[in-house]
PDB file of N, CA and C in Angstrom:
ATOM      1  N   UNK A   1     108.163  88.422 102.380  1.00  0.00           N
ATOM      2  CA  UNK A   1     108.199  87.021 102.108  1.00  0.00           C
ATOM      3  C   UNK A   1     109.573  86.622 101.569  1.00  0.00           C
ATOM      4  N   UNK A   2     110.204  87.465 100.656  1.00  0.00           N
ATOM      5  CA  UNK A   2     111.522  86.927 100.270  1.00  0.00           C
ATOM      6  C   UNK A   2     112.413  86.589 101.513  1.00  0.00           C
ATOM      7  N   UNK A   3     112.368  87.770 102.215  1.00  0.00           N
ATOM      8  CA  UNK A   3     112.964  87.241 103.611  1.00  0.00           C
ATOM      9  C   UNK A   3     112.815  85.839 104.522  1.00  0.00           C
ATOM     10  N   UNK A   4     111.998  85.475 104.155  1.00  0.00           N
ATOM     11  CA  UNK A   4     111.640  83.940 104.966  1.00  0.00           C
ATOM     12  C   UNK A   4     112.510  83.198 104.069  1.00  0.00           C
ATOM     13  N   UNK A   5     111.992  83.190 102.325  1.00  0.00           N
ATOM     14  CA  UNK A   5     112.534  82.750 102.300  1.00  0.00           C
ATOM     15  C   UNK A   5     113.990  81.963 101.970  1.00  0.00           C
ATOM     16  N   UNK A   6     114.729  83.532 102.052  1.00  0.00           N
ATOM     17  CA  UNK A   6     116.397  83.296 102.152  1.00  0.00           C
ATOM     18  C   UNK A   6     116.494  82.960 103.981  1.00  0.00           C
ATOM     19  N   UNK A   7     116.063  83.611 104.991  1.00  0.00           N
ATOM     20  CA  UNK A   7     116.689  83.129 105.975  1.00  0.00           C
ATOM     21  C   UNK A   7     115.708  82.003 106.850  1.00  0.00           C
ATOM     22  N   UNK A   8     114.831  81.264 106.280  1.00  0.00           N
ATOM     23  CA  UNK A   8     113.923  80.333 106.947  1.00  0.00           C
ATOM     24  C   UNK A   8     113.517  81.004 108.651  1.00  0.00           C
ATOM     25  N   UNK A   9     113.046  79.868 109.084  1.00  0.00           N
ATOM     26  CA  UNK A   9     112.554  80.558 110.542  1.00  0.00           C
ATOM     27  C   UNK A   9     113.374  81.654 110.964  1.00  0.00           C
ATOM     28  N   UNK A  10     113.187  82.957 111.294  1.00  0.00           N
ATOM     29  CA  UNK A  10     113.724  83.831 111.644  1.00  0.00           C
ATOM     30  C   UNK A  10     112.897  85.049 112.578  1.00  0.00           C
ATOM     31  N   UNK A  11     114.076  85.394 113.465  1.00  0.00           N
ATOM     32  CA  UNK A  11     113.535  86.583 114.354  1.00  0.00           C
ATOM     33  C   UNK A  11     113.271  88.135 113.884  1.00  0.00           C
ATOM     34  N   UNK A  12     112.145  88.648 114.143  1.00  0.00           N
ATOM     35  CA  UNK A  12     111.837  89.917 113.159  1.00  0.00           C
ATOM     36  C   UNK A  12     113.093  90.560 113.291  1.00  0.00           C
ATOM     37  N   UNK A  13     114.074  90.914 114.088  1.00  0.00           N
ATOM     38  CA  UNK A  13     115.048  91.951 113.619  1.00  0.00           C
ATOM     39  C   UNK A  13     116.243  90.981 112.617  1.00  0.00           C
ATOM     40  N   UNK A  14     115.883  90.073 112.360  1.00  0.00           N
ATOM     41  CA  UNK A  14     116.799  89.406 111.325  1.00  0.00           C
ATOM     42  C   UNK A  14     116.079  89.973 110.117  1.00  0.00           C
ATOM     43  N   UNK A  15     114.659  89.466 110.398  1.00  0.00           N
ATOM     44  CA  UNK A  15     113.891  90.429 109.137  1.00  0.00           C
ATOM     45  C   UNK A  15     113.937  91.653 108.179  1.00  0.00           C
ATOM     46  N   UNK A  16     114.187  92.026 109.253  1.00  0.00           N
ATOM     47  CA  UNK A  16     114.447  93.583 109.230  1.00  0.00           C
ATOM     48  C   UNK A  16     115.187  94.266 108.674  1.00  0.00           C
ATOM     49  N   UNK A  17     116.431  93.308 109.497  1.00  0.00           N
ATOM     50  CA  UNK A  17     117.919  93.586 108.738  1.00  0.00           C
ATOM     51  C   UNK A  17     117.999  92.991 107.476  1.00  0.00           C
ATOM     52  N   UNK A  18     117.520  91.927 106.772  1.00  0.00           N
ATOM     53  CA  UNK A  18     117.802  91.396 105.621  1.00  0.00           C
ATOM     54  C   UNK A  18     117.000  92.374 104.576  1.00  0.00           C
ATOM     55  N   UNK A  19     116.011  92.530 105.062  1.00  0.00           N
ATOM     56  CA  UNK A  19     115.256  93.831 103.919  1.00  0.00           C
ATOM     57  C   UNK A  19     116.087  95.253 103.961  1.00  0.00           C
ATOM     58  N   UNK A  20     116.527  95.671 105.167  1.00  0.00           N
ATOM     59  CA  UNK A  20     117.373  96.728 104.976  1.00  0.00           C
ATOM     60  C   UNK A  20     118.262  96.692 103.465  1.00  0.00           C
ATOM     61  N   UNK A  21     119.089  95.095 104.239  1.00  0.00           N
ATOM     62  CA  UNK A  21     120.264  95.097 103.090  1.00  0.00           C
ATOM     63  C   UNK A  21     119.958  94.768 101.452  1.00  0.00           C
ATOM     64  N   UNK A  22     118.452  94.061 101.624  1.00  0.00           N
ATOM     65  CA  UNK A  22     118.561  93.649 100.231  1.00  0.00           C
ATOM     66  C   UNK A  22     117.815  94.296  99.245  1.00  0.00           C
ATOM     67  N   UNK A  23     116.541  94.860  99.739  1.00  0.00           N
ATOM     68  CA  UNK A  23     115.147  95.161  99.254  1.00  0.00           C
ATOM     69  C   UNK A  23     115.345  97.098  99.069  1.00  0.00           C
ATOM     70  N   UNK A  24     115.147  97.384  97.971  1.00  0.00           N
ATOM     71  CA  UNK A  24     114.847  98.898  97.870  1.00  0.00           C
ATOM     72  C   UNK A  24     113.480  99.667  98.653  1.00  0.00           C
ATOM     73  N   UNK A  25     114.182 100.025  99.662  1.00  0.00           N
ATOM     74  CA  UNK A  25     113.265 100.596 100.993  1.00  0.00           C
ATOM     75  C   UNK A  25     113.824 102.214 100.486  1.00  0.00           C
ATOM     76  N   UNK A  26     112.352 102.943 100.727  1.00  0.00           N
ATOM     77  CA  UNK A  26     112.284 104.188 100.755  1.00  0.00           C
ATOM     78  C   UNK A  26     112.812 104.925 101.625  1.00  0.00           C
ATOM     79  N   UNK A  27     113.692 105.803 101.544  1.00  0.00           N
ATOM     80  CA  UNK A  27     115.067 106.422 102.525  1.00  0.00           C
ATOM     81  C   UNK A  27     114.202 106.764 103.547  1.00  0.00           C
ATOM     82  N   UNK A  28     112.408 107.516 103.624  1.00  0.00           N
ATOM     83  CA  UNK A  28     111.467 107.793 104.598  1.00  0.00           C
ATOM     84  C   UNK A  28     110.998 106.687 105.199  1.00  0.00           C
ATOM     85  N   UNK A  29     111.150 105.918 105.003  1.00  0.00           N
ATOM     86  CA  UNK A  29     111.110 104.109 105.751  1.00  0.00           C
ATOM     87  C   UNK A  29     112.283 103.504 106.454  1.00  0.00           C
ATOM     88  N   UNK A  30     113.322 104.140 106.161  1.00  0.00           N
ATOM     89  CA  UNK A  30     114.416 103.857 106.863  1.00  0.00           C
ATOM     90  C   UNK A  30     114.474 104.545 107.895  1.00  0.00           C
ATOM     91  N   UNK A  31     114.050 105.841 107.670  1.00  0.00           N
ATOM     92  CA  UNK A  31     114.860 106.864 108.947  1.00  0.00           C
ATOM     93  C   UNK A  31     113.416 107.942 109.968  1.00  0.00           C
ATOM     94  N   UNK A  32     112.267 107.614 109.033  1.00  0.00           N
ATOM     95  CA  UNK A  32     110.761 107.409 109.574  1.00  0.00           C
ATOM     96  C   UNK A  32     110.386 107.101 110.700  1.00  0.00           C
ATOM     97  N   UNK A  33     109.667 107.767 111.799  1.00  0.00           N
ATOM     98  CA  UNK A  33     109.000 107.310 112.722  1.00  0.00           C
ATOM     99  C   UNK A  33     107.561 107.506 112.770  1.00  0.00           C
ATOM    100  N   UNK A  34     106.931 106.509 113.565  1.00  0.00           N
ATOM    101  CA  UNK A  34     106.011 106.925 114.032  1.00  0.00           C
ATOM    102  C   UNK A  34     105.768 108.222 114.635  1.00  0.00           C
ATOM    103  N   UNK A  35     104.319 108.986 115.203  1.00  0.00           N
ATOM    104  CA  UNK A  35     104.143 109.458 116.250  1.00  0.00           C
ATOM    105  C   UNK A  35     104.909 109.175 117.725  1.00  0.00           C
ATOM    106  N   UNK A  36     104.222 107.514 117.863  1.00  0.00           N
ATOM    107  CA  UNK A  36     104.823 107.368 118.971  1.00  0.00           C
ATOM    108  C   UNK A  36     106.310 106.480 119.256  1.00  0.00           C
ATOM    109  N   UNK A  37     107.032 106.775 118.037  1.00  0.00           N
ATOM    110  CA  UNK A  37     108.493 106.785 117.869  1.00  0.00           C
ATOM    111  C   UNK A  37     108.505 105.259 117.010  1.00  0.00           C
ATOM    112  N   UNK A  38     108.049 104.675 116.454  1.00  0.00           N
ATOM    113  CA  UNK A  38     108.404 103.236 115.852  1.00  0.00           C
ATOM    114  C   UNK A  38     108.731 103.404 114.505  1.00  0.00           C
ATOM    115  N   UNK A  39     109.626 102.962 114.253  1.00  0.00           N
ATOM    116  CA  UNK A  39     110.562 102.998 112.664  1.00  0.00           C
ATOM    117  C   UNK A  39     109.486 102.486 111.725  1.00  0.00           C
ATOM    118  N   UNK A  40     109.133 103.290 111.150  1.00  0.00           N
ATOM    119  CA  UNK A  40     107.953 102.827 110.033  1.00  0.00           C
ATOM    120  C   UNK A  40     108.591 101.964 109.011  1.00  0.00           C
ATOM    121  N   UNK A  41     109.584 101.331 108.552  1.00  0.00           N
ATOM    122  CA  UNK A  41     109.542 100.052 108.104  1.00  0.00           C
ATOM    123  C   UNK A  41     109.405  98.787 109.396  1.00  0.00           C
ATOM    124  N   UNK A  42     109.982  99.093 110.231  1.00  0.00           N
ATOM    125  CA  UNK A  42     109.250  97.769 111.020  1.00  0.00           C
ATOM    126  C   UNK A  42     107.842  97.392 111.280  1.00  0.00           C
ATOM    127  N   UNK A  43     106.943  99.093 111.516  1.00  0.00           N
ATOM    128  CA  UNK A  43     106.202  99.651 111.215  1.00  0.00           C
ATOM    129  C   UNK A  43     105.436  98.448 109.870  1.00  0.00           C
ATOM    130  N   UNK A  44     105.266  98.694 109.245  1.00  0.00           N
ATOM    131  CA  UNK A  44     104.864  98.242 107.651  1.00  0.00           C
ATOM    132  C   UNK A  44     105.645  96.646 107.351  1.00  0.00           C
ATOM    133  N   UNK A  45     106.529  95.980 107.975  1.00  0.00           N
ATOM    134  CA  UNK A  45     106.961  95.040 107.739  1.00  0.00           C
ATOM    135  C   UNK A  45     105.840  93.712 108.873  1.00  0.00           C
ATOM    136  N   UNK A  46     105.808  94.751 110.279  1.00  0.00           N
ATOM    137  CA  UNK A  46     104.842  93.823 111.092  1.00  0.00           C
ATOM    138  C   UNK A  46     103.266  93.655 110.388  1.00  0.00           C
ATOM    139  N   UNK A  47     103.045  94.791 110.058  1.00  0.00           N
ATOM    140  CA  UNK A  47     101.656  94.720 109.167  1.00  0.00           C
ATOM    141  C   UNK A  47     101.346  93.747 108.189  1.00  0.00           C
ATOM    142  N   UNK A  48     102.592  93.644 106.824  1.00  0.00           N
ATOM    143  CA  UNK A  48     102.180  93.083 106.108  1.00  0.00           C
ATOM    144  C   UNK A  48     102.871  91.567 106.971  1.00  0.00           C
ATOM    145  N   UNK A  49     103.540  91.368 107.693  1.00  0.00           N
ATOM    146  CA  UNK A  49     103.649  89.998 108.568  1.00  0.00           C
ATOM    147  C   UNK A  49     101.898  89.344 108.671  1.00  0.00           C
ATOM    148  N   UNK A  50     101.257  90.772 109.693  1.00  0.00           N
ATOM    149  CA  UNK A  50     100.088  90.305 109.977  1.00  0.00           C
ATOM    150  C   UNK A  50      99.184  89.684 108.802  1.00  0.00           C
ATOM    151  N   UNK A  51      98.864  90.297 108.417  1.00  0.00           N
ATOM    152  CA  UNK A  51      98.244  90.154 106.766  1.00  0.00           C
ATOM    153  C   UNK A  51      98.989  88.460 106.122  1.00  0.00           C
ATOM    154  N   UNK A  52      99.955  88.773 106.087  1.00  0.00           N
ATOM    155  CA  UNK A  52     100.158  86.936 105.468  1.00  0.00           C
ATOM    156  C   UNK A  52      99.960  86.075 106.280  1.00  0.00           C
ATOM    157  N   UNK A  53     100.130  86.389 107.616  1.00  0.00           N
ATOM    158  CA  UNK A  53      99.552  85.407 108.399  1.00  0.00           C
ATOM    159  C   UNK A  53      97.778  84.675 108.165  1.00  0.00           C
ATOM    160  N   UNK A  54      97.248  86.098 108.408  1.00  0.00           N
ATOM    161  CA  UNK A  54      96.240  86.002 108.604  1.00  0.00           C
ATOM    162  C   UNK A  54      95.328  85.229 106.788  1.00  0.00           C
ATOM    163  N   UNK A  55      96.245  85.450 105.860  1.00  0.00           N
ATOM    164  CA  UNK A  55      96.350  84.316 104.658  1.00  0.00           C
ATOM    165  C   UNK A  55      96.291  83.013 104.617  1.00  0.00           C
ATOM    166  N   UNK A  56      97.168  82.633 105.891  1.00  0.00           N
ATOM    167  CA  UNK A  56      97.774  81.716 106.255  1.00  0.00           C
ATOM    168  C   UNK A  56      99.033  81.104 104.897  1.00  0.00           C
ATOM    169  N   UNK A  57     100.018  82.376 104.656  1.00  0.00           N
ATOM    170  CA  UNK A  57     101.184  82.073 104.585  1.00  0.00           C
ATOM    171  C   UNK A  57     102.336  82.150 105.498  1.00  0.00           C
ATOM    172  N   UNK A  58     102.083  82.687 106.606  1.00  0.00           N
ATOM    173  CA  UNK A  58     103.438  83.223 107.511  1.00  0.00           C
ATOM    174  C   UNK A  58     102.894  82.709 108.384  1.00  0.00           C
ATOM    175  N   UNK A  59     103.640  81.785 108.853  1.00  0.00           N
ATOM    176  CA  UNK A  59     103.057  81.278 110.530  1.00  0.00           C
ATOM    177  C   UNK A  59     104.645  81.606 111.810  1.00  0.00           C
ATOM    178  N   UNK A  60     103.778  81.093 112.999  1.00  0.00           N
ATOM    179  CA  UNK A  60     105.100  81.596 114.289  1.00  0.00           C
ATOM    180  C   UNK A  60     105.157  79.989 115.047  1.00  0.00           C
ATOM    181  N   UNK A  61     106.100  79.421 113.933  1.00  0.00           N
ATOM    182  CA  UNK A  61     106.483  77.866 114.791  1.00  0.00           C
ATOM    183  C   UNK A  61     106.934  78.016 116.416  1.00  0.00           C
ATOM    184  N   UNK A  62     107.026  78.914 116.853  1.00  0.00           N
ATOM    185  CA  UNK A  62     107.530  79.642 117.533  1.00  0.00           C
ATOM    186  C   UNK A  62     107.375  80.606 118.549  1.00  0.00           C
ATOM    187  N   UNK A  63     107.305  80.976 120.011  1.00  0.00           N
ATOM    188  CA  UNK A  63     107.244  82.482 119.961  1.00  0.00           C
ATOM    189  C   UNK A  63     108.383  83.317 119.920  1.00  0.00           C
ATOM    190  N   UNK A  64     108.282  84.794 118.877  1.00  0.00           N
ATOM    191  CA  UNK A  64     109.201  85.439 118.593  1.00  0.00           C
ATOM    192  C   UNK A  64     109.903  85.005 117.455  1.00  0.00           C
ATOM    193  N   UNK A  65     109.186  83.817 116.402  1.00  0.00           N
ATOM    194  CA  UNK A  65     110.222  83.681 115.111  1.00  0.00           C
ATOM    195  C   UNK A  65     109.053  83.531 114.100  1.00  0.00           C
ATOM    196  N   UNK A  66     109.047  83.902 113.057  1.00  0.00           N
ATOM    197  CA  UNK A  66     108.557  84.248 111.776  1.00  0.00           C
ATOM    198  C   UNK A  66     109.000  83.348 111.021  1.00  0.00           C
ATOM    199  N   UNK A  67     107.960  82.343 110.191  1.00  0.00           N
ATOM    200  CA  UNK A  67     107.929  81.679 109.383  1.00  0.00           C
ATOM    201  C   UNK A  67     107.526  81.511 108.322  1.00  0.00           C
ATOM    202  N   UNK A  68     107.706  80.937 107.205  1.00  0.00           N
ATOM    203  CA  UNK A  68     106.897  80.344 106.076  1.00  0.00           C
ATOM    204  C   UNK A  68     105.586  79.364 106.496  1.00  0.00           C
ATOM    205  N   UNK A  69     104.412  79.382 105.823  1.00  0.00           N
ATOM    206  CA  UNK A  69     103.711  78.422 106.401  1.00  0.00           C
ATOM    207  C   UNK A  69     104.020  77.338 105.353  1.00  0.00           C
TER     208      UNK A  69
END
């Protein structure tokens, strides 16, 4: 959520990248894969996406951009 809201509507790899740079991510979340190869912080970032959505704090004004509701 901080990510929304420093960069407002935004595309998940903006997401991504702003938590990289700002947020203390676990070095096994950085460099982590799945089984079937997916970077487990994007991993865990789409999840809890889902989850606030489904709150109805994060909405997709959009397709492909991530919002504040």
């Amino acid at each position: 959520m901080s990510a929304l809201k420093a960069l407002g509507p935004s595309k998940p790899k903006a997401v991504y990248d702003w938590i990289r740079r700002n947020e203390p991510v676990p070095v096994a979340d950085l460099t982590g894969s799945t089984s079937d190869g997916e970077n487990l912080l994007e991993k865990n970032v789409r999840w809890a996406r889902f989850q606030l959505r489904q709150d109805g704090v994060v909405s997709s004004p959009a397709r492909g951009v991530w919002d504040l509701a």
